[in-house]
N, C-alpha and C. Protein backbone atom coordinates (compact mmCIF):
# COMPACT_ATOMS: atom_id res chain seq x y z
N UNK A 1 0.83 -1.19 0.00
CA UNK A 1 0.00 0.00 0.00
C UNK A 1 0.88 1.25 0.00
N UNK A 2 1.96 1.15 0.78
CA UNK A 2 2.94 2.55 1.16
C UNK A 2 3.59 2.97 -0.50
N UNK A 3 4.10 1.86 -1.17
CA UNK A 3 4.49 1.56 -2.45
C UNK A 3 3.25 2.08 -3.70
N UNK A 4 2.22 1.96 -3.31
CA UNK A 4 1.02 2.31 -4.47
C UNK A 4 0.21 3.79 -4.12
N UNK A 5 0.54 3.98 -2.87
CA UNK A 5 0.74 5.75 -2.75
C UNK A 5 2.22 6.67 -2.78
N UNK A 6 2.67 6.18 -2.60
CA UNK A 6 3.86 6.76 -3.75
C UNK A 6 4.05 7.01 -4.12
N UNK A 7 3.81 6.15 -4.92
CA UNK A 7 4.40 6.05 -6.46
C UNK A 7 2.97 7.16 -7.48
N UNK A 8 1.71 7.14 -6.77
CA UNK A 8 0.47 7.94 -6.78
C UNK A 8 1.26 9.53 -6.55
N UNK A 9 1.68 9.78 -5.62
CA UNK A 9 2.03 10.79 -4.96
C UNK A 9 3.17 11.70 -5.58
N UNK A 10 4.41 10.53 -5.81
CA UNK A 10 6.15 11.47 -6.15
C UNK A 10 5.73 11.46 -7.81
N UNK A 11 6.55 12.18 -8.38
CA UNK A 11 6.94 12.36 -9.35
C UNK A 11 7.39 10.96 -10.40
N UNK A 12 7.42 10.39 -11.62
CA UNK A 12 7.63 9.60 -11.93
C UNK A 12 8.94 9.41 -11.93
N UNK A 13 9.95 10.29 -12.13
CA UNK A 13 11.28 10.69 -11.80
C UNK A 13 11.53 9.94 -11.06
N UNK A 14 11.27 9.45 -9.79
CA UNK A 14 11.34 9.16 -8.30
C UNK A 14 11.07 7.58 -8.39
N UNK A 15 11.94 6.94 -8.27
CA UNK A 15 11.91 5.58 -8.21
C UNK A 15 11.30 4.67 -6.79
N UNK A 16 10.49 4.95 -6.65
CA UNK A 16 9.68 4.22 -4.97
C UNK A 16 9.84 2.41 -5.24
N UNK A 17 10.19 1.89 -4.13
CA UNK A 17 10.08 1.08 -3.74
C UNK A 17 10.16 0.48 -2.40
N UNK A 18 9.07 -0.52 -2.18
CA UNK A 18 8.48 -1.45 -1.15
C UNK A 18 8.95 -2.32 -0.74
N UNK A 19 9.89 -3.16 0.69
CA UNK A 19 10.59 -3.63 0.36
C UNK A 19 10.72 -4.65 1.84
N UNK A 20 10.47 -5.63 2.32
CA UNK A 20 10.38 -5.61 4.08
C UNK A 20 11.18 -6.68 4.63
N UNK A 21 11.65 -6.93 6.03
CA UNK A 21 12.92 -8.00 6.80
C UNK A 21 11.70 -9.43 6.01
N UNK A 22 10.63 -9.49 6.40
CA UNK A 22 9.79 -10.81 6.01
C UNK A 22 8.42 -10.70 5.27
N UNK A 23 8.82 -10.02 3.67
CA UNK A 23 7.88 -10.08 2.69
C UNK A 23 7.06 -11.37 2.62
N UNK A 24 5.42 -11.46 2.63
CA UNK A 24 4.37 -11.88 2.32
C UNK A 24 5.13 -12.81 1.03
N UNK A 25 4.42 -13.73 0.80
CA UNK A 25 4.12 -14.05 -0.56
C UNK A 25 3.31 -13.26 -2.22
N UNK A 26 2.33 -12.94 -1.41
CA UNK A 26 1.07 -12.26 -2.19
C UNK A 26 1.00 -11.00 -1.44
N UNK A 27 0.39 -9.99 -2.86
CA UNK A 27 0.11 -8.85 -1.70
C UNK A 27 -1.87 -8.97 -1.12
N UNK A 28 -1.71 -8.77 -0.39
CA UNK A 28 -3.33 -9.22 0.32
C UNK A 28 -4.07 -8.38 -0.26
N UNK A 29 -5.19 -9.61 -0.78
CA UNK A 29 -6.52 -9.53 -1.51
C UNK A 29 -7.28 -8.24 -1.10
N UNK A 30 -7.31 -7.59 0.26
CA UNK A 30 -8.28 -6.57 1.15
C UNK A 30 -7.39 -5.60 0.47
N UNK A 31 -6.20 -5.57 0.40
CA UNK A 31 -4.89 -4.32 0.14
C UNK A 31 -5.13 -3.52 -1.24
N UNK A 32 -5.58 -4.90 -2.03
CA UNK A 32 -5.89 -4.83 -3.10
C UNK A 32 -7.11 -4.09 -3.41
N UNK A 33 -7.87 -4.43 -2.70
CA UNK A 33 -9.16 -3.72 -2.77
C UNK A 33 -9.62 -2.66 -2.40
N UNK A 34 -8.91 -2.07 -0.96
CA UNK A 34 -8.98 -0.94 -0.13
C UNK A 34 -8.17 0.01 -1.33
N UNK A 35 -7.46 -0.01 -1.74
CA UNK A 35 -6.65 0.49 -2.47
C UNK A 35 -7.50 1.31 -3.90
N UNK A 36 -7.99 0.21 -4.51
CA UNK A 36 -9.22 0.20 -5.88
C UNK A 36 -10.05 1.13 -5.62
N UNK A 37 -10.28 1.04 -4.00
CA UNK A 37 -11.28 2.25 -3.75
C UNK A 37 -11.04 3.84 -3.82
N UNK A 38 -9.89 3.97 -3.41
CA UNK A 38 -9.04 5.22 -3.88
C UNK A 38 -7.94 5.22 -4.92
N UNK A 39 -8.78 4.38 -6.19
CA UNK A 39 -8.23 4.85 -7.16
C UNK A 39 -6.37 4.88 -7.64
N UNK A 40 -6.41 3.69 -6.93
CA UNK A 40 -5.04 2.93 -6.90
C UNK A 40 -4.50 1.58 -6.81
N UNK A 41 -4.08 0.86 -7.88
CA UNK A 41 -4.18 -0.44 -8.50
C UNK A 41 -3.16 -0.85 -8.02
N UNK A 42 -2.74 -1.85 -7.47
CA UNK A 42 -1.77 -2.28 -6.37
C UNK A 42 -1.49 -3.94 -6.98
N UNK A 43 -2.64 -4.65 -7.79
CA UNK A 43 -2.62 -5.62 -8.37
C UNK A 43 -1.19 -6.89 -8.63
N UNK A 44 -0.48 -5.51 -9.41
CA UNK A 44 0.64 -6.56 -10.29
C UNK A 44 2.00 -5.93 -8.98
N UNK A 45 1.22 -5.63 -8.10
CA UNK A 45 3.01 -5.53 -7.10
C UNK A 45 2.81 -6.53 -6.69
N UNK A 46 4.76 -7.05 -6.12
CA UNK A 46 4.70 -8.10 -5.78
C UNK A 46 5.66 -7.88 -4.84
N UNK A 47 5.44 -8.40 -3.44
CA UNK A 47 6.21 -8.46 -1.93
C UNK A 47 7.94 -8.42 -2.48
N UNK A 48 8.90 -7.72 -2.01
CA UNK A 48 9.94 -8.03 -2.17
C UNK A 48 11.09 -8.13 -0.64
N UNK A 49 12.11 -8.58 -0.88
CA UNK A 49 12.77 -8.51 0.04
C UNK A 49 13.63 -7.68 0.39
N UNK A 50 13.88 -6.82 1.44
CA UNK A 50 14.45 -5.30 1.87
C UNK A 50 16.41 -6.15 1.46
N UNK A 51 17.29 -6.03 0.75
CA UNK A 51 18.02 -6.13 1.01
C UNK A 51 19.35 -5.59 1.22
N UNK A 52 20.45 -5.22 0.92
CA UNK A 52 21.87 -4.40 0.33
C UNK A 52 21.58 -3.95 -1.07
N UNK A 53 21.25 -4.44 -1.48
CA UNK A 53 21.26 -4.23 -3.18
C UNK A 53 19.84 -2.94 -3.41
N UNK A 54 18.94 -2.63 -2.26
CA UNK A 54 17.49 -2.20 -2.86
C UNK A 54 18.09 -0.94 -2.11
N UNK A 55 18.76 -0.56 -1.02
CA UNK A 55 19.71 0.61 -0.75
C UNK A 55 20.87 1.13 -1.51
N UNK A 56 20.63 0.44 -2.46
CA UNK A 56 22.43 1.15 -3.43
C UNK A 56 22.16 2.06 -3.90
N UNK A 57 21.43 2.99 -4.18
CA UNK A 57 21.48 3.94 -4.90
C UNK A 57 19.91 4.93 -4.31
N UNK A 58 19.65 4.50 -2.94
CA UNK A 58 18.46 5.37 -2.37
C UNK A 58 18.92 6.40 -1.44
N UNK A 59 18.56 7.62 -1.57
CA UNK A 59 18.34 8.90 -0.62
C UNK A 59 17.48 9.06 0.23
N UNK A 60 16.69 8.10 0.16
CA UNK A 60 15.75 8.27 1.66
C UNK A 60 15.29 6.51 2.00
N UNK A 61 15.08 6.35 2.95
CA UNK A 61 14.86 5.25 3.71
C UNK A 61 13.90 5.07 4.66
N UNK A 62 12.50 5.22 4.78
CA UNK A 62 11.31 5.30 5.53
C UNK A 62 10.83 3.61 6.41
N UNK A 63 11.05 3.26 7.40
CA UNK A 63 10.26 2.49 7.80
C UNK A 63 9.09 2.78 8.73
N UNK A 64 8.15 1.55 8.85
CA UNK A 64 6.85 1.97 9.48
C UNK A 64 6.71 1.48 10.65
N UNK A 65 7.45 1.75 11.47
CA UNK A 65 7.37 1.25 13.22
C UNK A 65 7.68 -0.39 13.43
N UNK A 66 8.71 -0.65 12.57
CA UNK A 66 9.11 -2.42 12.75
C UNK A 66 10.58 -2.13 13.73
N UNK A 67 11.08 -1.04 14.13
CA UNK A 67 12.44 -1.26 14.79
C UNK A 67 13.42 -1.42 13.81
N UNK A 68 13.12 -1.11 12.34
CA UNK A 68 14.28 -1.70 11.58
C UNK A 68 15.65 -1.89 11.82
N UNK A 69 16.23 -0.75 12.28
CA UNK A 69 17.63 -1.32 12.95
C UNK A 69 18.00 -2.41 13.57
N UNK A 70 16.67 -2.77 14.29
CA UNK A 70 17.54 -4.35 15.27
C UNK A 70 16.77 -5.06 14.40
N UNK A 71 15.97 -4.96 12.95
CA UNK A 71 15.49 -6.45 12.45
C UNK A 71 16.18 -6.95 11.06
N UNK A 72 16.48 -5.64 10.86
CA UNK A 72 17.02 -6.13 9.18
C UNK A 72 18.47 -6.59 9.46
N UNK A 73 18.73 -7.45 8.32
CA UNK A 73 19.69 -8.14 7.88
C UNK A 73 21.02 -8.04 7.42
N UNK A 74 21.12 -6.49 7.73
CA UNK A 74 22.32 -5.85 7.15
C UNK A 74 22.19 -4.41 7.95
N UNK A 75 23.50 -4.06 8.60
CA UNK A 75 23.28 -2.31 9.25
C UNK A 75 23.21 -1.34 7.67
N UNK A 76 22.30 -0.14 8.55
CA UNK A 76 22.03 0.32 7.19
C UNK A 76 22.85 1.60 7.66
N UNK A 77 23.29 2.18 6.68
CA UNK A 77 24.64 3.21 6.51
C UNK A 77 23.87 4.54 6.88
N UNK A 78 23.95 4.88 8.32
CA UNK A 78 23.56 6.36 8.81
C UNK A 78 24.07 6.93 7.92
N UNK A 79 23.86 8.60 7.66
CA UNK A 79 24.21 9.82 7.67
C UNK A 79 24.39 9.51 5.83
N UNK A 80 24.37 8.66 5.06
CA UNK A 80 24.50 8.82 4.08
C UNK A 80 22.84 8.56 3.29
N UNK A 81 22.39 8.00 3.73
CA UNK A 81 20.88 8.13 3.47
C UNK A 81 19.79 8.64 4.54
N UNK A 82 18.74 9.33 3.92
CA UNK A 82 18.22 9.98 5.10
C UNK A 82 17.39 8.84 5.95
N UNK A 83 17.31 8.45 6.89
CA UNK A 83 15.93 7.47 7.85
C UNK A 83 15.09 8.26 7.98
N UNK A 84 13.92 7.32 8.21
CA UNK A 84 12.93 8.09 8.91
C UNK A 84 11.78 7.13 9.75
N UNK A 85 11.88 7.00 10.33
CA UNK A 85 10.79 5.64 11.38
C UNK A 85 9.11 6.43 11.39
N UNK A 86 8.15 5.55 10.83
CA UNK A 86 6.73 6.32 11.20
C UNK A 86 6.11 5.79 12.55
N UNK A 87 6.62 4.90 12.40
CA UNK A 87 6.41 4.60 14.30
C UNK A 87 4.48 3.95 14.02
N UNK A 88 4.38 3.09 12.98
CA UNK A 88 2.50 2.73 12.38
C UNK A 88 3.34 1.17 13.15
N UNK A 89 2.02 1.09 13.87
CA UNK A 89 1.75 -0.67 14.39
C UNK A 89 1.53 -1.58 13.60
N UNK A 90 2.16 -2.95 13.75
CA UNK A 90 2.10 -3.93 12.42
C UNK A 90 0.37 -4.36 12.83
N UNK A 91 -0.21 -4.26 11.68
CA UNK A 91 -1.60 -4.51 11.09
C UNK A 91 -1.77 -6.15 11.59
N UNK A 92 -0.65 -7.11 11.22
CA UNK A 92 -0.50 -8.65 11.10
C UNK A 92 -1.41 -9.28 12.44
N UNK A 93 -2.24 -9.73 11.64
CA UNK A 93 -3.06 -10.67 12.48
C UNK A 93 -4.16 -10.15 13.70
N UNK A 94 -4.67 -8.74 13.09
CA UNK A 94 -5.41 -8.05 14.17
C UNK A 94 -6.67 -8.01 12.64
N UNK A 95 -7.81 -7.88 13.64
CA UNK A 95 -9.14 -8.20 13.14
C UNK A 95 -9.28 -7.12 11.72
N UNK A 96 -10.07 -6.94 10.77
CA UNK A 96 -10.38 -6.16 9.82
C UNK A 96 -11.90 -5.31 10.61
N UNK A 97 -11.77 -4.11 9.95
CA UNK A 97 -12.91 -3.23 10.05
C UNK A 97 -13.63 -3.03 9.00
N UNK A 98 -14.31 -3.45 9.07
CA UNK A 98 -15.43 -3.12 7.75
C UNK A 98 -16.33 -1.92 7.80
N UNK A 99 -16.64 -0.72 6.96
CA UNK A 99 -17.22 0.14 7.09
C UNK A 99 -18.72 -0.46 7.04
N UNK A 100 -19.42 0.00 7.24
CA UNK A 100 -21.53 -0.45 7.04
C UNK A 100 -21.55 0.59 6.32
């Protein structure tokens, strides 16, 4: 979802990508749909894995409240790319809300 507003949002210039310590298989069917509703097709993305290689050439570095520093798989190089932590609670395995 962070990846399909984005990429909605920056400039095409701007290379966005989605990327996490333990990518999904699929991106979820609801993601897909919540998404459709505001006019943003999320369909043909596909989960990838955060690694060394998806930082080679990025200026900014956003995670969403996972602790990334103590989870990922590789230290990621302060002061040369910008961080930024949103500090959002993992969604995983907590009930759905359905509007009426």
């Amino acid at each position: 979802m962070a990846e399909g507003f984005a990429k909605k949002i920056f400039p095409k210039s701007i290379e966005v990508i989605s990327a996490g310590t333990k990518p999904a298989n699929e991106i979820n069917l609801l993601a897909i749909e919540v998404m459709k509703e505001v006019g943003i097709d999320i369909s043909r993305q596909k989960p990838k894995l955060l690694s060394p290689a998806t930082l080679r050439n990025a200026v900014a570095f956003i995670s969403m409240g996972c602790g990334v520093e103590d989870s990922c798989p590789f230290p990621l190089v302060t002061g040369k790319i910008l961080t930024e932590d949103w500090g959002l609670e993992d969604p995983a395995g907590r009930p759905c809300i359905q509007a009426i």
